[in-house]
PDB file of N, CA and C in Angstrom:
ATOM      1  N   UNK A   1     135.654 -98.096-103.750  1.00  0.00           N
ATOM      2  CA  UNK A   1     134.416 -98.568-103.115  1.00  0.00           C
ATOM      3  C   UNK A   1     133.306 -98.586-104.151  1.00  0.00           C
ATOM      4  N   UNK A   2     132.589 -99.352-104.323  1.00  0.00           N
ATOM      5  CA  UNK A   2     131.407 -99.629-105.157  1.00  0.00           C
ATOM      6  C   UNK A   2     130.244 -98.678-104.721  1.00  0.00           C
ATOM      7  N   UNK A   3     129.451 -98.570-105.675  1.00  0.00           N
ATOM      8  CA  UNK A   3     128.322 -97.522-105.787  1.00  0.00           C
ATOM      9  C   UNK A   3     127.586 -98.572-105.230  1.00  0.00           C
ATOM     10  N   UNK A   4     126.214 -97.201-104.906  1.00  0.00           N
ATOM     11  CA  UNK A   4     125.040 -98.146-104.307  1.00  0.00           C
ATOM     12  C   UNK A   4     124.160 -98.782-105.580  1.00  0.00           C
ATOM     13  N   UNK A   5     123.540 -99.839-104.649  1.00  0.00           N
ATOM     14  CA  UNK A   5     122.681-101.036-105.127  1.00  0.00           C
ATOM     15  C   UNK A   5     121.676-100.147-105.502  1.00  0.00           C
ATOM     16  N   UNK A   6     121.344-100.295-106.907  1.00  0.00           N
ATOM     17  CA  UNK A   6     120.085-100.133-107.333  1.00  0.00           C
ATOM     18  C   UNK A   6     119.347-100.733-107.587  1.00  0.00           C
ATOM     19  N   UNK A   7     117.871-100.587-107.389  1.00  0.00           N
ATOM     20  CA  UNK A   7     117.002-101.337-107.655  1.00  0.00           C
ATOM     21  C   UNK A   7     115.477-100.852-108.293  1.00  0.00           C
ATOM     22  N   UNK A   8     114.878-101.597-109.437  1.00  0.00           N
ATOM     23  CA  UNK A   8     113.654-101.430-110.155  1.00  0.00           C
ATOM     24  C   UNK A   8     112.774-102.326-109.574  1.00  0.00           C
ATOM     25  N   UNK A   9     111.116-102.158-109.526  1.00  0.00           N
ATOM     26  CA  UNK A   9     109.820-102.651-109.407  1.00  0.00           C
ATOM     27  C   UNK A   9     109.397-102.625-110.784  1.00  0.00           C
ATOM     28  N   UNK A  10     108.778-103.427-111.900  1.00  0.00           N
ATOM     29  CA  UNK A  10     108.178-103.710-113.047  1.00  0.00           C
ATOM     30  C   UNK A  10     107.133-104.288-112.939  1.00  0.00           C
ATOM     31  N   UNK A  11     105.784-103.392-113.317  1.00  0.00           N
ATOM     32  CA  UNK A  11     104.340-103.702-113.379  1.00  0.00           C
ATOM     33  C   UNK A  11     103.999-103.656-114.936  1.00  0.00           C
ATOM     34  N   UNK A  12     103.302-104.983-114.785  1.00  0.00           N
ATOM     35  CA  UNK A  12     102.623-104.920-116.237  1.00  0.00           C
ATOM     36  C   UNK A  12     101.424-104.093-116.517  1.00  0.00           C
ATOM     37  N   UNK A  13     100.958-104.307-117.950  1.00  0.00           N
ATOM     38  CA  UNK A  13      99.646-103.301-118.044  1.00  0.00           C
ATOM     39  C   UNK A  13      98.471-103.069-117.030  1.00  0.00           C
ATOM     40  N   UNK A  14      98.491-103.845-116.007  1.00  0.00           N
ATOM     41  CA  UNK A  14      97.395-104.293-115.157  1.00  0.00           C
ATOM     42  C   UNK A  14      97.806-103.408-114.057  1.00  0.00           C
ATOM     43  N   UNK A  15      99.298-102.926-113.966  1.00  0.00           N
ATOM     44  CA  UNK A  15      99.700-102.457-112.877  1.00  0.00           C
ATOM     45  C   UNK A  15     100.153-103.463-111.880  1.00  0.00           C
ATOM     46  N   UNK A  16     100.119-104.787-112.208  1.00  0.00           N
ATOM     47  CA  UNK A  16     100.970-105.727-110.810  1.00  0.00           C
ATOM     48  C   UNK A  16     102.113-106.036-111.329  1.00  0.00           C
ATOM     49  N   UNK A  17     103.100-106.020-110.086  1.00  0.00           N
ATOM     50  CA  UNK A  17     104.382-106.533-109.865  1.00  0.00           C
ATOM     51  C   UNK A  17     104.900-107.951-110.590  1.00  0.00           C
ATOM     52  N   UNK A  18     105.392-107.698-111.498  1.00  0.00           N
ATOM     53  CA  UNK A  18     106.176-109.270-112.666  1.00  0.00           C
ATOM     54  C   UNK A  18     106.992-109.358-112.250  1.00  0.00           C
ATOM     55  N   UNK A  19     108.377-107.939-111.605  1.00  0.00           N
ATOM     56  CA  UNK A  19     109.321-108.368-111.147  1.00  0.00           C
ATOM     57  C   UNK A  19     110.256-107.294-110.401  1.00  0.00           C
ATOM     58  N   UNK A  20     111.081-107.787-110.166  1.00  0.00           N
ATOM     59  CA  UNK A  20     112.108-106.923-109.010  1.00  0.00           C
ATOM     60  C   UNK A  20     113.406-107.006-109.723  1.00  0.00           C
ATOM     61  N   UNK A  21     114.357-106.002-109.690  1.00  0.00           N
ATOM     62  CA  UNK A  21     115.277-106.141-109.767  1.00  0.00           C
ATOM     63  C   UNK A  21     116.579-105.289-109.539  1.00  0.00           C
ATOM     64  N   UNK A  22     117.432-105.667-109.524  1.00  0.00           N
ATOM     65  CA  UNK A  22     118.632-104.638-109.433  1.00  0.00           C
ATOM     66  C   UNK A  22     120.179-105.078-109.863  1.00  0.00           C
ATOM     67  N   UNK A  23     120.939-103.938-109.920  1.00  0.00           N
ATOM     68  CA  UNK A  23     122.123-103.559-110.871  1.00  0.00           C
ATOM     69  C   UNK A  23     123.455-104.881-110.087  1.00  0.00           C
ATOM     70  N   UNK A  24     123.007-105.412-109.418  1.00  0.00           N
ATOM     71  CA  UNK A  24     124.060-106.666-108.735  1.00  0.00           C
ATOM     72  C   UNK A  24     124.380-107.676-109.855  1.00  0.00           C
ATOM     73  N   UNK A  25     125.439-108.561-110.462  1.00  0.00           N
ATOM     74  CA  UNK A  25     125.426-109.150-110.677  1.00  0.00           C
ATOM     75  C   UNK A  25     124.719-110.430-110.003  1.00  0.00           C
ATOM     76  N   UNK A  26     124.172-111.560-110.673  1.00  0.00           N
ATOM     77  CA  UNK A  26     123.343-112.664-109.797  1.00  0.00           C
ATOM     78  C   UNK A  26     122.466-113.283-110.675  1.00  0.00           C
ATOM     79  N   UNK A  27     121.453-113.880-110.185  1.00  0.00           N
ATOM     80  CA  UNK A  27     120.638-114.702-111.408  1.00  0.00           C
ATOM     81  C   UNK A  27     118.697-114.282-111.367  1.00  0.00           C
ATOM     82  N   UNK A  28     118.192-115.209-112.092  1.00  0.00           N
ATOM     83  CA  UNK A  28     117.295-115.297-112.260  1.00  0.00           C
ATOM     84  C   UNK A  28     116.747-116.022-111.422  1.00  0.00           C
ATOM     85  N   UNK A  29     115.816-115.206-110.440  1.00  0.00           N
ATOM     86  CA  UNK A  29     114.908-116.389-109.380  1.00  0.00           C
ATOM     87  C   UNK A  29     113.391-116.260-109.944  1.00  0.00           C
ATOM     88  N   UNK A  30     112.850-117.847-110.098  1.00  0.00           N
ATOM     89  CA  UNK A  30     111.518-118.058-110.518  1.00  0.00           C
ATOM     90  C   UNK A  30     110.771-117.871-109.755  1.00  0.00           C
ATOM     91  N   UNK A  31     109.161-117.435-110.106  1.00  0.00           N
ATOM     92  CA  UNK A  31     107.944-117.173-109.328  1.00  0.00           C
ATOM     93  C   UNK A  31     108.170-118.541-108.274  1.00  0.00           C
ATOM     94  N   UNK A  32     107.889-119.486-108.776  1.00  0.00           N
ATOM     95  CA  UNK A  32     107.912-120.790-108.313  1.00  0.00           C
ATOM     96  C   UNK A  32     109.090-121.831-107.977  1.00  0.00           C
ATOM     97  N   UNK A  33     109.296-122.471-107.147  1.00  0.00           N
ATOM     98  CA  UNK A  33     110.285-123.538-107.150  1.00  0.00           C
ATOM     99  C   UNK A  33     110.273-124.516-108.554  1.00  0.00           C
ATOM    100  N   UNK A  34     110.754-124.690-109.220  1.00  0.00           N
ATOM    101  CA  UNK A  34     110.625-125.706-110.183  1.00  0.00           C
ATOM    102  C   UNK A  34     110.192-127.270-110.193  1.00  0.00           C
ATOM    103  N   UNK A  35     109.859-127.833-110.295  1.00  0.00           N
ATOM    104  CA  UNK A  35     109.487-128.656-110.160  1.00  0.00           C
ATOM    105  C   UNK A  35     110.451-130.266-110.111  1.00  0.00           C
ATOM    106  N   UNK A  36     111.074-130.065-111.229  1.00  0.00           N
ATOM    107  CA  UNK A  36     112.822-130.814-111.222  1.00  0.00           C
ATOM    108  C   UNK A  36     113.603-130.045-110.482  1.00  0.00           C
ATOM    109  N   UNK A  37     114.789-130.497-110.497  1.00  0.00           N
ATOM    110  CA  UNK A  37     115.711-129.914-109.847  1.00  0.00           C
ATOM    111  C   UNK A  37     116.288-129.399-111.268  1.00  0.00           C
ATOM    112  N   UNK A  38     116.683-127.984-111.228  1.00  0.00           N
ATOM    113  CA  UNK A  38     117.026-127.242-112.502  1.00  0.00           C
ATOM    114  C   UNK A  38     118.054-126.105-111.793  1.00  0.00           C
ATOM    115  N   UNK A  39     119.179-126.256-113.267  1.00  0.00           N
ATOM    116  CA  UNK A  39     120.647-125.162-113.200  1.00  0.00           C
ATOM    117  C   UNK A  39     119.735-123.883-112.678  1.00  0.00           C
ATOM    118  N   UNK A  40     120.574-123.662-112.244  1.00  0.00           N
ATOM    119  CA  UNK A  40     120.833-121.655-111.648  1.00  0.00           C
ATOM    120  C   UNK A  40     120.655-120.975-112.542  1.00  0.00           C
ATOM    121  N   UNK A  41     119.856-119.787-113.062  1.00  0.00           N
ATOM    122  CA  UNK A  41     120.270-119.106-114.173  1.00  0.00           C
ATOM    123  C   UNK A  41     121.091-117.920-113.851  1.00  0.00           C
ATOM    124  N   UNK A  42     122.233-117.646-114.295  1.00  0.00           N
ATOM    125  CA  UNK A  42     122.842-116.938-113.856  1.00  0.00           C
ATOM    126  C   UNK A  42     122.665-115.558-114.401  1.00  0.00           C
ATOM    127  N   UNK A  43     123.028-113.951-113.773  1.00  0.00           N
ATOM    128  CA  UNK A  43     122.651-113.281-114.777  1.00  0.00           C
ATOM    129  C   UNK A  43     123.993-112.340-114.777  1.00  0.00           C
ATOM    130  N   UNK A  44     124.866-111.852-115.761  1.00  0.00           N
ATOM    131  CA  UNK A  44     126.263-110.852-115.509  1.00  0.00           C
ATOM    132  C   UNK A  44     125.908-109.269-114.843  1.00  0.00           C
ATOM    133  N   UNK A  45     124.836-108.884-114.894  1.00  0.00           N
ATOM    134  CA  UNK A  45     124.058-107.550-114.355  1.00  0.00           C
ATOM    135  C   UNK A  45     123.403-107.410-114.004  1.00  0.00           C
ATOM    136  N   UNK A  46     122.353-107.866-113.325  1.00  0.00           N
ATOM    137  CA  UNK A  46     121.585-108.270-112.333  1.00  0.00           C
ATOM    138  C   UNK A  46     120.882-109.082-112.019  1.00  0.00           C
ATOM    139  N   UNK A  47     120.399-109.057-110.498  1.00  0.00           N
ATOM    140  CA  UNK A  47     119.625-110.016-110.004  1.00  0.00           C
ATOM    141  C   UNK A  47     118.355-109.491-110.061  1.00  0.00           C
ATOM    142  N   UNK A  48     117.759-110.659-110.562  1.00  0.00           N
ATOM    143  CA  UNK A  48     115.862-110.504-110.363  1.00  0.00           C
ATOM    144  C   UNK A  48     115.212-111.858-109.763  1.00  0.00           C
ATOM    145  N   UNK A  49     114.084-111.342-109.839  1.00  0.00           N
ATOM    146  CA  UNK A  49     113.180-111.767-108.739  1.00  0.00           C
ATOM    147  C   UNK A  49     112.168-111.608-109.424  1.00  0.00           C
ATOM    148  N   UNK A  50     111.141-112.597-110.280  1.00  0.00           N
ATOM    149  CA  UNK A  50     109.977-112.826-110.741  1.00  0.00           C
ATOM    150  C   UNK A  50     109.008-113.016-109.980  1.00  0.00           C
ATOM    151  N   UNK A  51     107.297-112.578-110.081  1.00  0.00           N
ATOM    152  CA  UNK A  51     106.369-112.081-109.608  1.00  0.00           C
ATOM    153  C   UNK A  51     105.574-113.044-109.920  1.00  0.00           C
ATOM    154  N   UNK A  52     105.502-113.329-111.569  1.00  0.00           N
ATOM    155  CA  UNK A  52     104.598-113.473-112.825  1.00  0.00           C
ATOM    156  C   UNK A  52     104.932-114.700-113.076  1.00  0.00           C
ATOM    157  N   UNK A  53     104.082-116.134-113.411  1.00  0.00           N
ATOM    158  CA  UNK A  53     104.419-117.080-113.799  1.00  0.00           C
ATOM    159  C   UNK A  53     104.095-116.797-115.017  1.00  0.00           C
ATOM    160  N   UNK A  54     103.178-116.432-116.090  1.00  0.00           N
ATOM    161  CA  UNK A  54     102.606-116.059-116.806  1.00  0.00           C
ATOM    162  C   UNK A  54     103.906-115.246-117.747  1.00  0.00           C
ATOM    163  N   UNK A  55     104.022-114.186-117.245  1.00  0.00           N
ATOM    164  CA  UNK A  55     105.085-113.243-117.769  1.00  0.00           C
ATOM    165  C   UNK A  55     106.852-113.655-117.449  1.00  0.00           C
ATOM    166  N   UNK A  56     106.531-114.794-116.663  1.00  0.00           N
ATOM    167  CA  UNK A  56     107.983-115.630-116.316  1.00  0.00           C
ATOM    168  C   UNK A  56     109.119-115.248-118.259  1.00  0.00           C
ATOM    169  N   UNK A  57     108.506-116.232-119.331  1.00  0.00           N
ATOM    170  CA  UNK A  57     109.356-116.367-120.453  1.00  0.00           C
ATOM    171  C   UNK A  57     109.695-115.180-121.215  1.00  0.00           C
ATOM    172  N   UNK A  58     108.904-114.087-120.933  1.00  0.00           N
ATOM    173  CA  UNK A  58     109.031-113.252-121.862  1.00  0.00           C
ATOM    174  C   UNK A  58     110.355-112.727-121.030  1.00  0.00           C
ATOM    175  N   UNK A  59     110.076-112.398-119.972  1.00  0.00           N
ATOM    176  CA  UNK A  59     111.440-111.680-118.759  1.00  0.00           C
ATOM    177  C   UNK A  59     112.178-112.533-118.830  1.00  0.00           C
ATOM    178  N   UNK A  60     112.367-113.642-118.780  1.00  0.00           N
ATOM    179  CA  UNK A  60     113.622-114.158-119.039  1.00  0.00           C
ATOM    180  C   UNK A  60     113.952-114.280-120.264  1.00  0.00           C
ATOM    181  N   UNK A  61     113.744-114.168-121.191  1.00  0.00           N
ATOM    182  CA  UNK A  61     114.158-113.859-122.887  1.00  0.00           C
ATOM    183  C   UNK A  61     114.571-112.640-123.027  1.00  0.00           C
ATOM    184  N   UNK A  62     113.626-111.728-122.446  1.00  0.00           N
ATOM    185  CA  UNK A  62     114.584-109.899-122.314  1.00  0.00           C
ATOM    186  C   UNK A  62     115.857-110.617-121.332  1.00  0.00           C
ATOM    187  N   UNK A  63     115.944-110.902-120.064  1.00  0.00           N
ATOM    188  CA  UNK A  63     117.525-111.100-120.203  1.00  0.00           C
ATOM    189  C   UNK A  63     118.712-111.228-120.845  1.00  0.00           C
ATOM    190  N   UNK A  64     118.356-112.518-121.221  1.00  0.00           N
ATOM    191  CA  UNK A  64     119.545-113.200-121.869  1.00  0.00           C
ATOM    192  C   UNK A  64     119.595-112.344-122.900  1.00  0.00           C
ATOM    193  N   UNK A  65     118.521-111.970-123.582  1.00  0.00           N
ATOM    194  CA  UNK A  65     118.946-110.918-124.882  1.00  0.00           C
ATOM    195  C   UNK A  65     119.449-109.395-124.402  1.00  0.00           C
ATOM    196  N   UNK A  66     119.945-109.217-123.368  1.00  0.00           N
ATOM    197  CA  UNK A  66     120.247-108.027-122.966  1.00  0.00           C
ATOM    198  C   UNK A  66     121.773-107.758-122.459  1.00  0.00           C
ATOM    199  N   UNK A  67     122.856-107.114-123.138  1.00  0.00           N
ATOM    200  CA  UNK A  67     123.665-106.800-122.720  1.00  0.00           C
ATOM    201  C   UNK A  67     124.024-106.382-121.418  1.00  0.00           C
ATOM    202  N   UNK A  68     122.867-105.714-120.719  1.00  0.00           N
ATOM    203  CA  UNK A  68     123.362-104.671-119.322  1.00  0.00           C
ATOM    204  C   UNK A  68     122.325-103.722-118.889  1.00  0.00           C
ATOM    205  N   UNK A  69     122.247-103.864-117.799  1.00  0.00           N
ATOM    206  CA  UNK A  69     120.978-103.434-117.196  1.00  0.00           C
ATOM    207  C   UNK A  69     120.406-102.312-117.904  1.00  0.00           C
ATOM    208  N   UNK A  70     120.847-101.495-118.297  1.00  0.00           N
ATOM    209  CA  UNK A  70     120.119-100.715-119.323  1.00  0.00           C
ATOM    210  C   UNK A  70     119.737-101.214-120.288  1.00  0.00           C
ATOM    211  N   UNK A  71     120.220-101.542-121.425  1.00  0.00           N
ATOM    212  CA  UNK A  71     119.505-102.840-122.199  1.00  0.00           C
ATOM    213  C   UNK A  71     118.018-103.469-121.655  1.00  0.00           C
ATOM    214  N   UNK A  72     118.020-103.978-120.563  1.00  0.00           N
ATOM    215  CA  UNK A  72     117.746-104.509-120.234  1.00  0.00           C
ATOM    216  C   UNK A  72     116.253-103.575-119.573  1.00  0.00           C
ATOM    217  N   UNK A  73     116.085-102.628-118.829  1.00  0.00           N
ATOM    218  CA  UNK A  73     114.851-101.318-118.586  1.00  0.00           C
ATOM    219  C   UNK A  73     114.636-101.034-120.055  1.00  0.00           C
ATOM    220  N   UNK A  74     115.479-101.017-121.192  1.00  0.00           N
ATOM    221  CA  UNK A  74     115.130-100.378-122.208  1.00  0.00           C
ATOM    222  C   UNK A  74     114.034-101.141-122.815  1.00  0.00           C
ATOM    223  N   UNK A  75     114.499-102.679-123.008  1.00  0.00           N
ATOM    224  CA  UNK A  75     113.817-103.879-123.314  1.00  0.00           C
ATOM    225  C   UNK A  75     112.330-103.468-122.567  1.00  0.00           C
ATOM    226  N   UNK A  76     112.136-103.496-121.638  1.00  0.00           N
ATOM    227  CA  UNK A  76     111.086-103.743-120.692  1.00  0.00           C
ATOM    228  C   UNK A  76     109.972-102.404-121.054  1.00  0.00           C
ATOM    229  N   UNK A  77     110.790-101.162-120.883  1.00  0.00           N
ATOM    230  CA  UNK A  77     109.876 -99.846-121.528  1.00  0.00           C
ATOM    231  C   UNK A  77     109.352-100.577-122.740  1.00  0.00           C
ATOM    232  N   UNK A  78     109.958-100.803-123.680  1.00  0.00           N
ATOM    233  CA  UNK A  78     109.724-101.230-125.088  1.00  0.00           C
ATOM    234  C   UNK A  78     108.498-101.875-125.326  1.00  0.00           C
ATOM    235  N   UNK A  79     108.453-102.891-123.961  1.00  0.00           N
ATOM    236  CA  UNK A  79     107.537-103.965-124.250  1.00  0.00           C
ATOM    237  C   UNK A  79     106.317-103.533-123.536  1.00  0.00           C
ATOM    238  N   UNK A  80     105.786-102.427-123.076  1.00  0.00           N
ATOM    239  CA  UNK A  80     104.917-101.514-122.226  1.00  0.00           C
ATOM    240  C   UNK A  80     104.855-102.163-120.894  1.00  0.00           C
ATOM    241  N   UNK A  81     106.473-102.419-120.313  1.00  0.00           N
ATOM    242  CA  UNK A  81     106.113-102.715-118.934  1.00  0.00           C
ATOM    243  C   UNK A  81     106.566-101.390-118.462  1.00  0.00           C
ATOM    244  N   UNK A  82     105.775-101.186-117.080  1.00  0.00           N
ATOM    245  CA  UNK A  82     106.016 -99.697-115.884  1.00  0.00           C
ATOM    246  C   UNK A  82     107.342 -99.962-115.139  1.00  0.00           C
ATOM    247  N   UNK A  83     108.388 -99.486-115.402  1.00  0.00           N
ATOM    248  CA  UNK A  83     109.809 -99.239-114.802  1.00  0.00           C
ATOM    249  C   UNK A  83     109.791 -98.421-113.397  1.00  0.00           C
ATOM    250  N   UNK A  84     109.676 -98.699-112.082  1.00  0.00           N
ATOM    251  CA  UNK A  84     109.835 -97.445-111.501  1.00  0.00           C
ATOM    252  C   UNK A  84     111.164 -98.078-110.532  1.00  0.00           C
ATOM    253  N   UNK A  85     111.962 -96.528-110.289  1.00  0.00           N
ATOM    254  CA  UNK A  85     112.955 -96.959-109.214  1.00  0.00           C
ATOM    255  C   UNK A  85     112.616 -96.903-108.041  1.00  0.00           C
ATOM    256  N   UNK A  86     113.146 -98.293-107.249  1.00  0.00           N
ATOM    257  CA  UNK A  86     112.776 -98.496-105.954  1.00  0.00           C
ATOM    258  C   UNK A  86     112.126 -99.668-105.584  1.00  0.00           C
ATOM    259  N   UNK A  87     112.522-100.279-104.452  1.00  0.00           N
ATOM    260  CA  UNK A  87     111.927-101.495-104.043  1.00  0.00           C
ATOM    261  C   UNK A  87     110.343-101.710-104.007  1.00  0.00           C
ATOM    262  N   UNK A  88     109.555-102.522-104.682  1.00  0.00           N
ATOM    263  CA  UNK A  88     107.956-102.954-104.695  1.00  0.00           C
ATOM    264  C   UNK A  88     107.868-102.600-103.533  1.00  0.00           C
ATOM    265  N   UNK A  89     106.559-102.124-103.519  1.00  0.00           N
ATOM    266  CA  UNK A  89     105.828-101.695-102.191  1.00  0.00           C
ATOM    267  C   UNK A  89     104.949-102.786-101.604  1.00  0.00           C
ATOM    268  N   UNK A  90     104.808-103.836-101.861  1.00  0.00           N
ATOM    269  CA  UNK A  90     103.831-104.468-101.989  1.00  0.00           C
ATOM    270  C   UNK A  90     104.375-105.661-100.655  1.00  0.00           C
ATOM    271  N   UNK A  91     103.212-105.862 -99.458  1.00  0.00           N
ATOM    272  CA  UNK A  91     104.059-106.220 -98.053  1.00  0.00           C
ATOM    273  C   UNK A  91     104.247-107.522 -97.855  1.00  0.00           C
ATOM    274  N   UNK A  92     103.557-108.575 -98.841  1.00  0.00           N
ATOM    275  CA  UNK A  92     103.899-109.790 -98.864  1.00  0.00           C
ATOM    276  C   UNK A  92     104.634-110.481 -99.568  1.00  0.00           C
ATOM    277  N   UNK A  93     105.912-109.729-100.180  1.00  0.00           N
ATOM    278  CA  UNK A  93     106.927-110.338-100.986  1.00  0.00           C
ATOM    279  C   UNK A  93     108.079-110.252-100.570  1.00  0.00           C
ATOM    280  N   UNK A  94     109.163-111.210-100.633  1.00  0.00           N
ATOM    281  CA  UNK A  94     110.223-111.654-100.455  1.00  0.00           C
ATOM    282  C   UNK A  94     111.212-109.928-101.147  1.00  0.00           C
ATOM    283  N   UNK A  95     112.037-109.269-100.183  1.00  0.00           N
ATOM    284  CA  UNK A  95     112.956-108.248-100.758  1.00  0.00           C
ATOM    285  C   UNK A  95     114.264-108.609-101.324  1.00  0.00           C
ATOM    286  N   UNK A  96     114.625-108.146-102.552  1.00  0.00           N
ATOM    287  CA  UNK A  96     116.218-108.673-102.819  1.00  0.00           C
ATOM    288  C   UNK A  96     116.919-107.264-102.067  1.00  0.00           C
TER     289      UNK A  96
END
């Protein structure tokens, strides 16, 4: 049987929500609908959920450059974003 779903909230220096995420395999969902119709990004270790249009490229560049969800929090500490475990608190956003 598989372990439970984990999941991170990531606030930038400002303290707001850039993104959501957790240890599921799945992809990259944008702040925004795109504007073309554009591929899936897929991700091998988790699914996220962007906040930040602004901070959209940098989070998706820590992905792809990231082996595995650790990699991947490590990336994010690195870059002085706030890691905390547990779903955003915040009551008008979509939950993964």
């Amino acid at each position: 049987m598989a372990g439970k779903v984990r999941i991170w909230s990531v606030f930038n220096r400002d303290e707001r929500l850039v993104l959501a995420l957790s240890d599921e395999p799945g992809q990259f969902n944008f702040t925004r609908l795109p504007d073309e119709e554009a591929d899936i990004v897929e991700c091998p270790f988790a699914t996220l959920q962007c906040y930040d249009v602004k901070a959209e490229p940098e989070l998706l560049n820590m992905m792809y450059a990231s082996g595995g969800i650790d990699e991947m929090l490590d990336r994010l500490a690195k870059a002085s974003f706030r890691v905390v475990e547990g779903r955003p608190r915040v009551g008008r956003i979509a939950r993964l």
